[in-house]
Protein backbone atom coordinates (compact mmCIF):
# COMPACT_ATOMS: atom_id res chain seq x y z
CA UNK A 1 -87.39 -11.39 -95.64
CA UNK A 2 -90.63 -12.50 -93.77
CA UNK A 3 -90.88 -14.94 -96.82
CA UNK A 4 -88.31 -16.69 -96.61
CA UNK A 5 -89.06 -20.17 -94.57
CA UNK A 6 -86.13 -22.23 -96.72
CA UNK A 7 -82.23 -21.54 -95.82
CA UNK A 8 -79.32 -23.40 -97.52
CA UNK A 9 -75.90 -23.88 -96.42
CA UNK A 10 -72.68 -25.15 -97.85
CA UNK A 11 -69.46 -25.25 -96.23
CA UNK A 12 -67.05 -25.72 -98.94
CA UNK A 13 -66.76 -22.91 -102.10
CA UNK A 14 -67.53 -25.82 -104.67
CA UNK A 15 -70.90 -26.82 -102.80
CA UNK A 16 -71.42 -23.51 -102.32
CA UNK A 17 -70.75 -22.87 -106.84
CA UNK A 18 -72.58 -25.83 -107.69
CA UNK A 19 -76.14 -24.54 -105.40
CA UNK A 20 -75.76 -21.08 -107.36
CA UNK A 21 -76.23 -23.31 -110.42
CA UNK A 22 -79.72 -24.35 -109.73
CA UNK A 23 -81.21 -20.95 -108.34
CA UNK A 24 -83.92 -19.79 -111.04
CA UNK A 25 -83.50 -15.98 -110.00
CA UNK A 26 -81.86 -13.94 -107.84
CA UNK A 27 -82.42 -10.82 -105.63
CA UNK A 28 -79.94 -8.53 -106.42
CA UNK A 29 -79.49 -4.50 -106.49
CA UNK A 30 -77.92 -4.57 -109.69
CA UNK A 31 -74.56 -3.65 -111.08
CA UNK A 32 -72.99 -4.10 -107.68
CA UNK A 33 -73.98 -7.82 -107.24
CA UNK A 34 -75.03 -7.51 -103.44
CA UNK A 35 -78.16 -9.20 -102.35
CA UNK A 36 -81.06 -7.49 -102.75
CA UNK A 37 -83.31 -8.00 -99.78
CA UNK A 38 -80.66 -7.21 -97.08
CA UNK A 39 -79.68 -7.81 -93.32
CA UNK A 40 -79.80 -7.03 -89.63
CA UNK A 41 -77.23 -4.73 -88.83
CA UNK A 42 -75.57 -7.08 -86.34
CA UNK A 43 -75.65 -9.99 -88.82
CA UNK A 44 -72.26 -11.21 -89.90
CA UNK A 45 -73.28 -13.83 -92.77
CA UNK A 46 -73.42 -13.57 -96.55
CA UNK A 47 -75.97 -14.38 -98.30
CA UNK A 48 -77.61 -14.92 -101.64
CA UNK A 49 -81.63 -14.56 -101.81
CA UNK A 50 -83.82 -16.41 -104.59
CA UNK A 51 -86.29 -18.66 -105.97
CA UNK A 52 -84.81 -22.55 -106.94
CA UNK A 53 -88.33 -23.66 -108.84
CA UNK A 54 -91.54 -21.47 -106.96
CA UNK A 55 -89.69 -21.67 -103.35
CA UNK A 56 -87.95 -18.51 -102.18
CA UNK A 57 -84.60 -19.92 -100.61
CA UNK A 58 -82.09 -18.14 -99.01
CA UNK A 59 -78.29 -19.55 -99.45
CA UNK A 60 -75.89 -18.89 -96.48
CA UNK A 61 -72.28 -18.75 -97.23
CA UNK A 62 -69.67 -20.58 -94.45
CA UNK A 63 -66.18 -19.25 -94.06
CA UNK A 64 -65.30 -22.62 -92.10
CA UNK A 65 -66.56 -26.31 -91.77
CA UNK A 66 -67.56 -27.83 -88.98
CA UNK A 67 -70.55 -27.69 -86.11
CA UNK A 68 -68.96 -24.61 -84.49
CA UNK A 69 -69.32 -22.33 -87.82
CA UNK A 70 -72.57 -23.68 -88.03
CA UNK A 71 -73.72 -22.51 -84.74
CA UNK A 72 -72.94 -19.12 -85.17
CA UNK A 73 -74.21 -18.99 -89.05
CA UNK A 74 -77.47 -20.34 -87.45
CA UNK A 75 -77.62 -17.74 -84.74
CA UNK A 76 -77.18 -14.51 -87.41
CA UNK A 77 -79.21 -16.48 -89.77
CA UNK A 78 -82.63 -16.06 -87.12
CA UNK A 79 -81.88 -12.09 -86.94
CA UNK A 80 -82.32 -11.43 -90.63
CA UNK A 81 -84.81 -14.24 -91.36
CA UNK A 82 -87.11 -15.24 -88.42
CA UNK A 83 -89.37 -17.28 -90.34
CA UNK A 84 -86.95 -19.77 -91.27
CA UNK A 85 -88.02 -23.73 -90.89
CA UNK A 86 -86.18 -25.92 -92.92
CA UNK A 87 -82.42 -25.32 -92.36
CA UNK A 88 -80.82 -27.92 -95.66
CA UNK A 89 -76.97 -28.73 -95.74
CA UNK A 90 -76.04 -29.16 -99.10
CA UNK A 91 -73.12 -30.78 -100.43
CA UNK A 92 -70.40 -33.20 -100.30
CA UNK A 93 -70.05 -36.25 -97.82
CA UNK A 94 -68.29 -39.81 -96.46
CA UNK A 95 -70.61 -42.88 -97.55
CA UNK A 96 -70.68 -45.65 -95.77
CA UNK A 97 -70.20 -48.97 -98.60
CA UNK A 98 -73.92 -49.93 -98.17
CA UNK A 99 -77.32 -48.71 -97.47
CA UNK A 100 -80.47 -50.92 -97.41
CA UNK A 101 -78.68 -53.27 -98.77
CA UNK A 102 -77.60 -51.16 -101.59
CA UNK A 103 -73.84 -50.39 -102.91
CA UNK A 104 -73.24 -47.06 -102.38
CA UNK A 105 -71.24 -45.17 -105.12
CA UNK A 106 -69.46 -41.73 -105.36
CA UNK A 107 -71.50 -39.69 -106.44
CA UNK A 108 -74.59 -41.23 -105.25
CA UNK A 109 -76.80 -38.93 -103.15
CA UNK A 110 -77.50 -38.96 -99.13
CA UNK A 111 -80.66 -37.76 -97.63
CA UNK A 112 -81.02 -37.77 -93.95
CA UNK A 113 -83.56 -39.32 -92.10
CA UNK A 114 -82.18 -37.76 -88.54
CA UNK A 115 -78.84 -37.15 -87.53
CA UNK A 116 -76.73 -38.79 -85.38
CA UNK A 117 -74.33 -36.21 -83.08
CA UNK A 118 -71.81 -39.49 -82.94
CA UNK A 119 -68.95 -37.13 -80.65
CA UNK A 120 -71.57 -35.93 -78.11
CA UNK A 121 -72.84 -38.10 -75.47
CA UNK A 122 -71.55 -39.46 -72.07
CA UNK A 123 -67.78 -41.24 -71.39
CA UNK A 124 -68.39 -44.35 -68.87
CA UNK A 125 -65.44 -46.50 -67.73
CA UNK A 126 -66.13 -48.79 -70.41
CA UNK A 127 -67.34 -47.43 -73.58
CA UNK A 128 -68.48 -43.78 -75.14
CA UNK A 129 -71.99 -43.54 -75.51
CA UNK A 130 -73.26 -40.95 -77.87
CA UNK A 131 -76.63 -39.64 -76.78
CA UNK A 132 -76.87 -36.48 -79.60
CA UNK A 133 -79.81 -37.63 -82.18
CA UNK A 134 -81.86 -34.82 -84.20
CA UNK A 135 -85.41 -36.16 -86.46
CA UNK A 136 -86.95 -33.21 -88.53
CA UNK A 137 -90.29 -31.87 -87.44
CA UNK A 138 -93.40 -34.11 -88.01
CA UNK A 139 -94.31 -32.55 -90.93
CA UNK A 140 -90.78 -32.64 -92.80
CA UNK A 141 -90.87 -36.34 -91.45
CA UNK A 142 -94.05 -37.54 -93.17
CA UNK A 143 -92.88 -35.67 -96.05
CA UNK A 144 -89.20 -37.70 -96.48
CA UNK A 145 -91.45 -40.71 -95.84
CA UNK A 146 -92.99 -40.53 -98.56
CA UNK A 147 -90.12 -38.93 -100.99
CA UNK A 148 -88.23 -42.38 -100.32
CA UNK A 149 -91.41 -45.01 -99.94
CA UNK A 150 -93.71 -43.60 -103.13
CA UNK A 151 -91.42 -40.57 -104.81
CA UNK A 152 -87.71 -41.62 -104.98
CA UNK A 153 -88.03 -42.94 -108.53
CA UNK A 154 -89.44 -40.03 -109.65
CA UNK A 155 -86.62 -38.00 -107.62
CA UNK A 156 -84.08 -39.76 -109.56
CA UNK A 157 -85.27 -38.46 -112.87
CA UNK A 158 -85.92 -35.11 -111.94
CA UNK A 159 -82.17 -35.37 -110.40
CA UNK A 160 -80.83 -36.72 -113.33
CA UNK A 161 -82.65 -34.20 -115.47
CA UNK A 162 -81.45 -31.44 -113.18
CA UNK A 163 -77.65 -32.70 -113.78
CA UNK A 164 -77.76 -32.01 -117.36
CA UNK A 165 -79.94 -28.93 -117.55
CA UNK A 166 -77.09 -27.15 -115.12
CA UNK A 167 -74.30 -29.21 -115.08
CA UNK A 168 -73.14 -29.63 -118.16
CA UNK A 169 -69.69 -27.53 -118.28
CA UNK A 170 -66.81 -30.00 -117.73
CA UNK A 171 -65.83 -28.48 -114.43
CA UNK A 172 -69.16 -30.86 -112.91
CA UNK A 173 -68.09 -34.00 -115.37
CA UNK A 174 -68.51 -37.56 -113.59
CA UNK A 175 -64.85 -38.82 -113.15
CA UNK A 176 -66.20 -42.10 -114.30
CA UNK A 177 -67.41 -45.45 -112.66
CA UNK A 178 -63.55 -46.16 -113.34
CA UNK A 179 -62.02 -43.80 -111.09
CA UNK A 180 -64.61 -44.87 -108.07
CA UNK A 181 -62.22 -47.17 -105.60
CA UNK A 182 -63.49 -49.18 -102.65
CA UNK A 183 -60.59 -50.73 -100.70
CA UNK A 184 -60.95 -53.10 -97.97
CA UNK A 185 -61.62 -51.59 -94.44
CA UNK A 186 -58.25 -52.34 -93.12
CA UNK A 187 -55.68 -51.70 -96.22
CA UNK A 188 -54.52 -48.02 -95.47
CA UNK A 189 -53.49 -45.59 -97.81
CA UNK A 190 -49.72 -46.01 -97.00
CA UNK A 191 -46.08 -46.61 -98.69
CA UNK A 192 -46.24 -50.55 -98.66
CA UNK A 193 -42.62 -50.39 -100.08
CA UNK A 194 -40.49 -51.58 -97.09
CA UNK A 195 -37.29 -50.07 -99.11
CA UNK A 196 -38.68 -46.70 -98.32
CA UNK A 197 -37.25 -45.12 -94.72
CA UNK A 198 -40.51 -43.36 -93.77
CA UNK A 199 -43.11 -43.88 -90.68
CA UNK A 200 -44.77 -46.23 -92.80
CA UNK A 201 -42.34 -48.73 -92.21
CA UNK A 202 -43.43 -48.84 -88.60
CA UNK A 203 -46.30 -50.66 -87.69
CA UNK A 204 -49.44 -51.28 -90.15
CA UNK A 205 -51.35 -48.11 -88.71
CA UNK A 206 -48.60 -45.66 -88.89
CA UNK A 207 -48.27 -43.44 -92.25
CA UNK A 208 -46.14 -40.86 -93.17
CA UNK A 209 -47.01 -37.21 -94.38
CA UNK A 210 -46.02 -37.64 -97.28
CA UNK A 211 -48.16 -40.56 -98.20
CA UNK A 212 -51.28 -38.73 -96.80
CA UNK A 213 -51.21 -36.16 -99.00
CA UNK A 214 -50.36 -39.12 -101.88
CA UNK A 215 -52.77 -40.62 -104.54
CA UNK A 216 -53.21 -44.03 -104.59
CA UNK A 217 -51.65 -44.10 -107.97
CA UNK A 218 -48.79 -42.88 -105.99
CA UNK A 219 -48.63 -44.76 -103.29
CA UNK A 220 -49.74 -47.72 -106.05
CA UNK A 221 -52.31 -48.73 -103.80
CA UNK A 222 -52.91 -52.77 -104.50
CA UNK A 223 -56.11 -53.25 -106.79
CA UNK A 224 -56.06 -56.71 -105.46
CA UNK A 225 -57.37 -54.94 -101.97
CA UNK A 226 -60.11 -53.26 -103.90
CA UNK A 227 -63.88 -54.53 -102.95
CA UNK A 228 -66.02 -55.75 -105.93
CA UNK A 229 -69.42 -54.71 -106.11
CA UNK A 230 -71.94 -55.50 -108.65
CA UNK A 231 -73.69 -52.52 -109.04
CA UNK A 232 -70.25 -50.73 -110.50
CA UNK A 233 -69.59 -53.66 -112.47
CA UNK A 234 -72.82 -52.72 -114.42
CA UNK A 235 -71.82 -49.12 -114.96
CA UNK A 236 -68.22 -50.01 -115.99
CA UNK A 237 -70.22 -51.77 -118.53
CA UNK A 238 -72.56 -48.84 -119.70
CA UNK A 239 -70.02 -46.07 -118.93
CA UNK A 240 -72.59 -44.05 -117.28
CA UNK A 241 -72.63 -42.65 -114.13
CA UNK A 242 -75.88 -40.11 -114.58
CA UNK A 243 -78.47 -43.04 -115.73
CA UNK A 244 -77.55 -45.15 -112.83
CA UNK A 245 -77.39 -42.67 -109.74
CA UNK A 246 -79.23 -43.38 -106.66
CA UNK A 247 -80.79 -41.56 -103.92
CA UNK A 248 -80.33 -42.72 -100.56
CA UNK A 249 -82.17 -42.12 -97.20
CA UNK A 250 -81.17 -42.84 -93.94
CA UNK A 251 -79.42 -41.36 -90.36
CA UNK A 252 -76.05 -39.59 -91.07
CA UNK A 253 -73.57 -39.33 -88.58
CA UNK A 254 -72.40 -35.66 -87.60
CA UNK A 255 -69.50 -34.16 -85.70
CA UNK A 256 -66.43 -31.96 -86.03
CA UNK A 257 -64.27 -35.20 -86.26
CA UNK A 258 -62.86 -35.82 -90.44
CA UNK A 259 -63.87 -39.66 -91.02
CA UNK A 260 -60.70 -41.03 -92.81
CA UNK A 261 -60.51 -44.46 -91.05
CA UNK A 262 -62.43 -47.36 -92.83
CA UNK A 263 -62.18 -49.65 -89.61
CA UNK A 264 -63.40 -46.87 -87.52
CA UNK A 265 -66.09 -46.30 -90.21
CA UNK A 266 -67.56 -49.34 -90.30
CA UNK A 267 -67.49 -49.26 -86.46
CA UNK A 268 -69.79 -46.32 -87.00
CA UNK A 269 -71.96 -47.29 -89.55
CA UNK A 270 -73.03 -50.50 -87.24
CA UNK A 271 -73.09 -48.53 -84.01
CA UNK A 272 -74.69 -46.15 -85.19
CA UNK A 273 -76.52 -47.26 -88.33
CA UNK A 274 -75.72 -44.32 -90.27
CA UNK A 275 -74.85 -44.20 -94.16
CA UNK A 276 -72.89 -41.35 -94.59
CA UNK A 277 -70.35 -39.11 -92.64
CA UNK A 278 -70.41 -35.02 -92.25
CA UNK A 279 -69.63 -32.15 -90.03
CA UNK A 280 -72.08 -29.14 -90.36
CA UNK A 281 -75.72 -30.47 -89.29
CA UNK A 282 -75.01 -31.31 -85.79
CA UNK A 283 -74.34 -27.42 -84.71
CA UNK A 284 -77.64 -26.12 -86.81
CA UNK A 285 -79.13 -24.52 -83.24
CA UNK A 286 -81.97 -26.47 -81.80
CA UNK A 287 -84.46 -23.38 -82.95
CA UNK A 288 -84.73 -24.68 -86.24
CA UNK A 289 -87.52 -27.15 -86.77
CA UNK A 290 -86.01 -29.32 -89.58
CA UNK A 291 -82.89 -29.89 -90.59
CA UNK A 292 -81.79 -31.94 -93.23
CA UNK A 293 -78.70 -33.02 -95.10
CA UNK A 294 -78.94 -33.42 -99.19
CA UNK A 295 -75.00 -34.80 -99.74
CA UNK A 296 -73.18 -35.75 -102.75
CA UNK A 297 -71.02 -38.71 -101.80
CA UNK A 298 -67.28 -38.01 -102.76
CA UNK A 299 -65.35 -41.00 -100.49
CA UNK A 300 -66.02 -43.56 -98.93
CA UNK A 301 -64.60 -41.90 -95.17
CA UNK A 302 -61.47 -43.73 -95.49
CA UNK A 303 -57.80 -43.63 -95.66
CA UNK A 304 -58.14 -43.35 -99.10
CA UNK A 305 -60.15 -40.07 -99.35
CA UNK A 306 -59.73 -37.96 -102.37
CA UNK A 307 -60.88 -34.41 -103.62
CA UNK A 308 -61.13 -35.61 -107.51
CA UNK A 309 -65.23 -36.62 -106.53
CA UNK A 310 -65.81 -33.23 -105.14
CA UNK A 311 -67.08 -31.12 -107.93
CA UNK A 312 -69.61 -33.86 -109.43
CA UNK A 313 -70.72 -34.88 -105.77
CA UNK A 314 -71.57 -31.13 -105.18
CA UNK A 315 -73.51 -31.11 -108.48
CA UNK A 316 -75.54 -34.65 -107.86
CA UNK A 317 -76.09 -32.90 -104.45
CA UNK A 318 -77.38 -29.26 -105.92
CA UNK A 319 -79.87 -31.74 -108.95
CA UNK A 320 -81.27 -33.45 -106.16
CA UNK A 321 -82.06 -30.29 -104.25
CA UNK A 322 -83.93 -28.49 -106.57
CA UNK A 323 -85.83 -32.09 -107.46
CA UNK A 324 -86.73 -31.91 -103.55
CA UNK A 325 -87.87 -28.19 -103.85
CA UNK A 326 -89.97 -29.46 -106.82
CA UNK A 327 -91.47 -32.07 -105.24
C-alpha cells in the first residue's frame, strides 16, 4: 500500500461505474472479489486497488455526497495509504454557461485550477465573504499549467479516444447536442399555466413539488427562453458530441449547498470566477497536498437540472482521467 501516491473518489454509484471502466487491472484475491492489498483495521472505506495506464491508483467508494463524507473518507483513507498525494474527485458537475470565453456544453469536461470553499468564510453586516480557497501543491500546479497552455489538444484526443475504447455500451451514449438546454438565468423550471391551482401560481420564484421533480417537456418549458450558442449550433449540425468535446480549466466552486438557481449561479460564477459547481473537494482534509476535480458537466446548476446527462458526463469525466494519468 506504500505505493500507492494516487486516490480517486466518486460520490455517486454511476461516477463511481464509469471510473471502474478505465482501470487496466485490478488487485483482487480472487473468486471472492475483495480487494487484494487490504486495510487498517479501524478503516471504514471500500476500496478498489489498481493500475489506470502505469499509475497504481486507489478508488475510494462514498456512501454520501457532500464535504462532510469527504472528510471522514479522507481521514480512513491516510490509515491504510499514508503515501497518498494527489486526492482526484471524479465525476459529474454544475457548469457555469462560459469559460474563457468558451460555451460550455453538457458533457464537456471541468478541471480545477483551485477550489473555491464558496459557503465558508466570514458574515459582516453587509455581505458574506467567503474566505475558503484551496491551489494544488507547486508541483501539481506547474503540471495543470502546462496540461491546459501546451497539452490540452492532445488531452482531447486521448479523451476522446478513451470514450470509445470503454464507453461504448449504450448505457454511456451522448444524449445528443439536441437534448442539451440552456435557459435564460431567470426563467424557472415551473408550471407557467396560470389554470393550474399549485404554488406556482404565486409569485415568479415560488414552484411547486410537483413541478420540481417535472421535465421540462412536462412542465413544457418555453424554447423561446432557451439561450443560443454557436458552438451547439455546429454540433446540431454534425450530430456529434465526442469530436467536439472540450476540456476546461479553471476554479470550481465547492460546498455542501445543491446549485439549482441560475440567478444565484451566475452570481457565483462572477463573484467568484468559478466555471463549474460541486460538493465533495472542499472537505478533502488539508493533509493532502493536491487535490483536484476531473468533472463531467451534466447541468448547467439551474432550475432546470436533470439526471438524463449523468451517465455520459461520468464517462467524459472517467476518458479524461485516464488521458491525465497518461500524460
Amino acid at each position: 500500500r506504500e505505493e500507492f501516491e494516487i486516490a480517486i473518489l466518486c460520490a455517486l454509484e454511476v461516477e463511481t461505474k464509469a471510473v471502474l471502466e478505465i482501470f487496466d487491472y485490478k488487485w483482487t484475491d480472487g473468486e471472492d472479489g475483495e480487494d487484494g492489498v487490504g486495510k487498517h483495521e479501524f478503516d471504514e472505506n471500500t476500496y478498489t486497488a489498481g493500475r489506470i495506464e502505469e499509475t497504481n491508483v486507489v478508488l475510494v467508494y462514498s456512501s454520501a455526497y457532500g464535504k462532510t463524507s469527504t472528510t471522514a473518507i479522507g481521514r480512513d483513507l491516510k490509515l491504510s495509504f499514508k503515501n497518498i498525494k494527489k486526492f482526484f474527485i471524479v465525476g459529474v458537475c454544475g457548469g457555469a454557461p462560459k469559460a474563457d470565453g468558451d460555451d460550455v456544453l453538457l458533457g464537456d469536461v471541468i478541471i480545477s485550477t483551485e477550489l473555491k470553499k464558496y459557503d465558508e468564510g466570514k458574515q459582516y453586516p453587509d455581505r458574506f465573504r467567503a474566505t475558503g480557497c484551496r491551489v494544488p501543491a507547486p508541483d501539481m500546479g506547474g503540471f495543470l499549467r502546462k496540461l491546459k497552455l501546451e497539452d490540452r489538444e492532445r488531452l482531447i484526443k486521448l479523451c476522446s479516444g478513451n470514450l470509445k475504447k470503454c464507453f461504448n455500451h449504450s448505457s454511456w451514449q451522448c444524449p445528443g447536442p439536441q437534448a442539451d438546454k440552456l435557459y435564460e438565468s431567470n426563467f424557472l423550471h415551473k408550471h407557467h399555466d396560470q389554470s393550474l391551482y399549485c404554488q406556482c401560481r404565486g409569485t415568479q420564484s415560488e414552484v411547486c413539488s410537483a413541478a420540481e421533480k417535472a421535465t421540462c417537456e412536462d412542465l413544457n418549458c418555453c424554447p423561446t427562453r432557451l439561450v443560443p450558442r454557436d458552438r451547439l449550433k455546429k454540433m446540431v449540425k454534425t450530430s456529434s458530441a465526442d469530436a467536439n468535446l472540450l476540456i476546461h480549466f479553471g476554479a470550481v466552486a465547492s460546498g455542501d449547498t445543491v446549485m439549482k438557481s441560475g440567478e444565484d449561479r451566475d452570481l457565483k460564477v462572477k463573484e467568484f470566477s468559478v466555471i463549474g459547481f460541486e460538493m465533495e473537494g472542499a472537505g478533502v482534509p488539508e493533509s493532502f497536498s493536491s487535490v483536484v476535480i476531473i468533472k463531467g458537466v451534466c447541468d448547467y446548476a439551474d432550475s432546470h437540472k436533470r439526471k438524463e446527462w449523468q451517465p455520459y458526463a461520468s464517462a467524459t469525466a472517467a476518458a479524461c482521467m485516464k488521458a491525465v494519468l497518461r500524460r
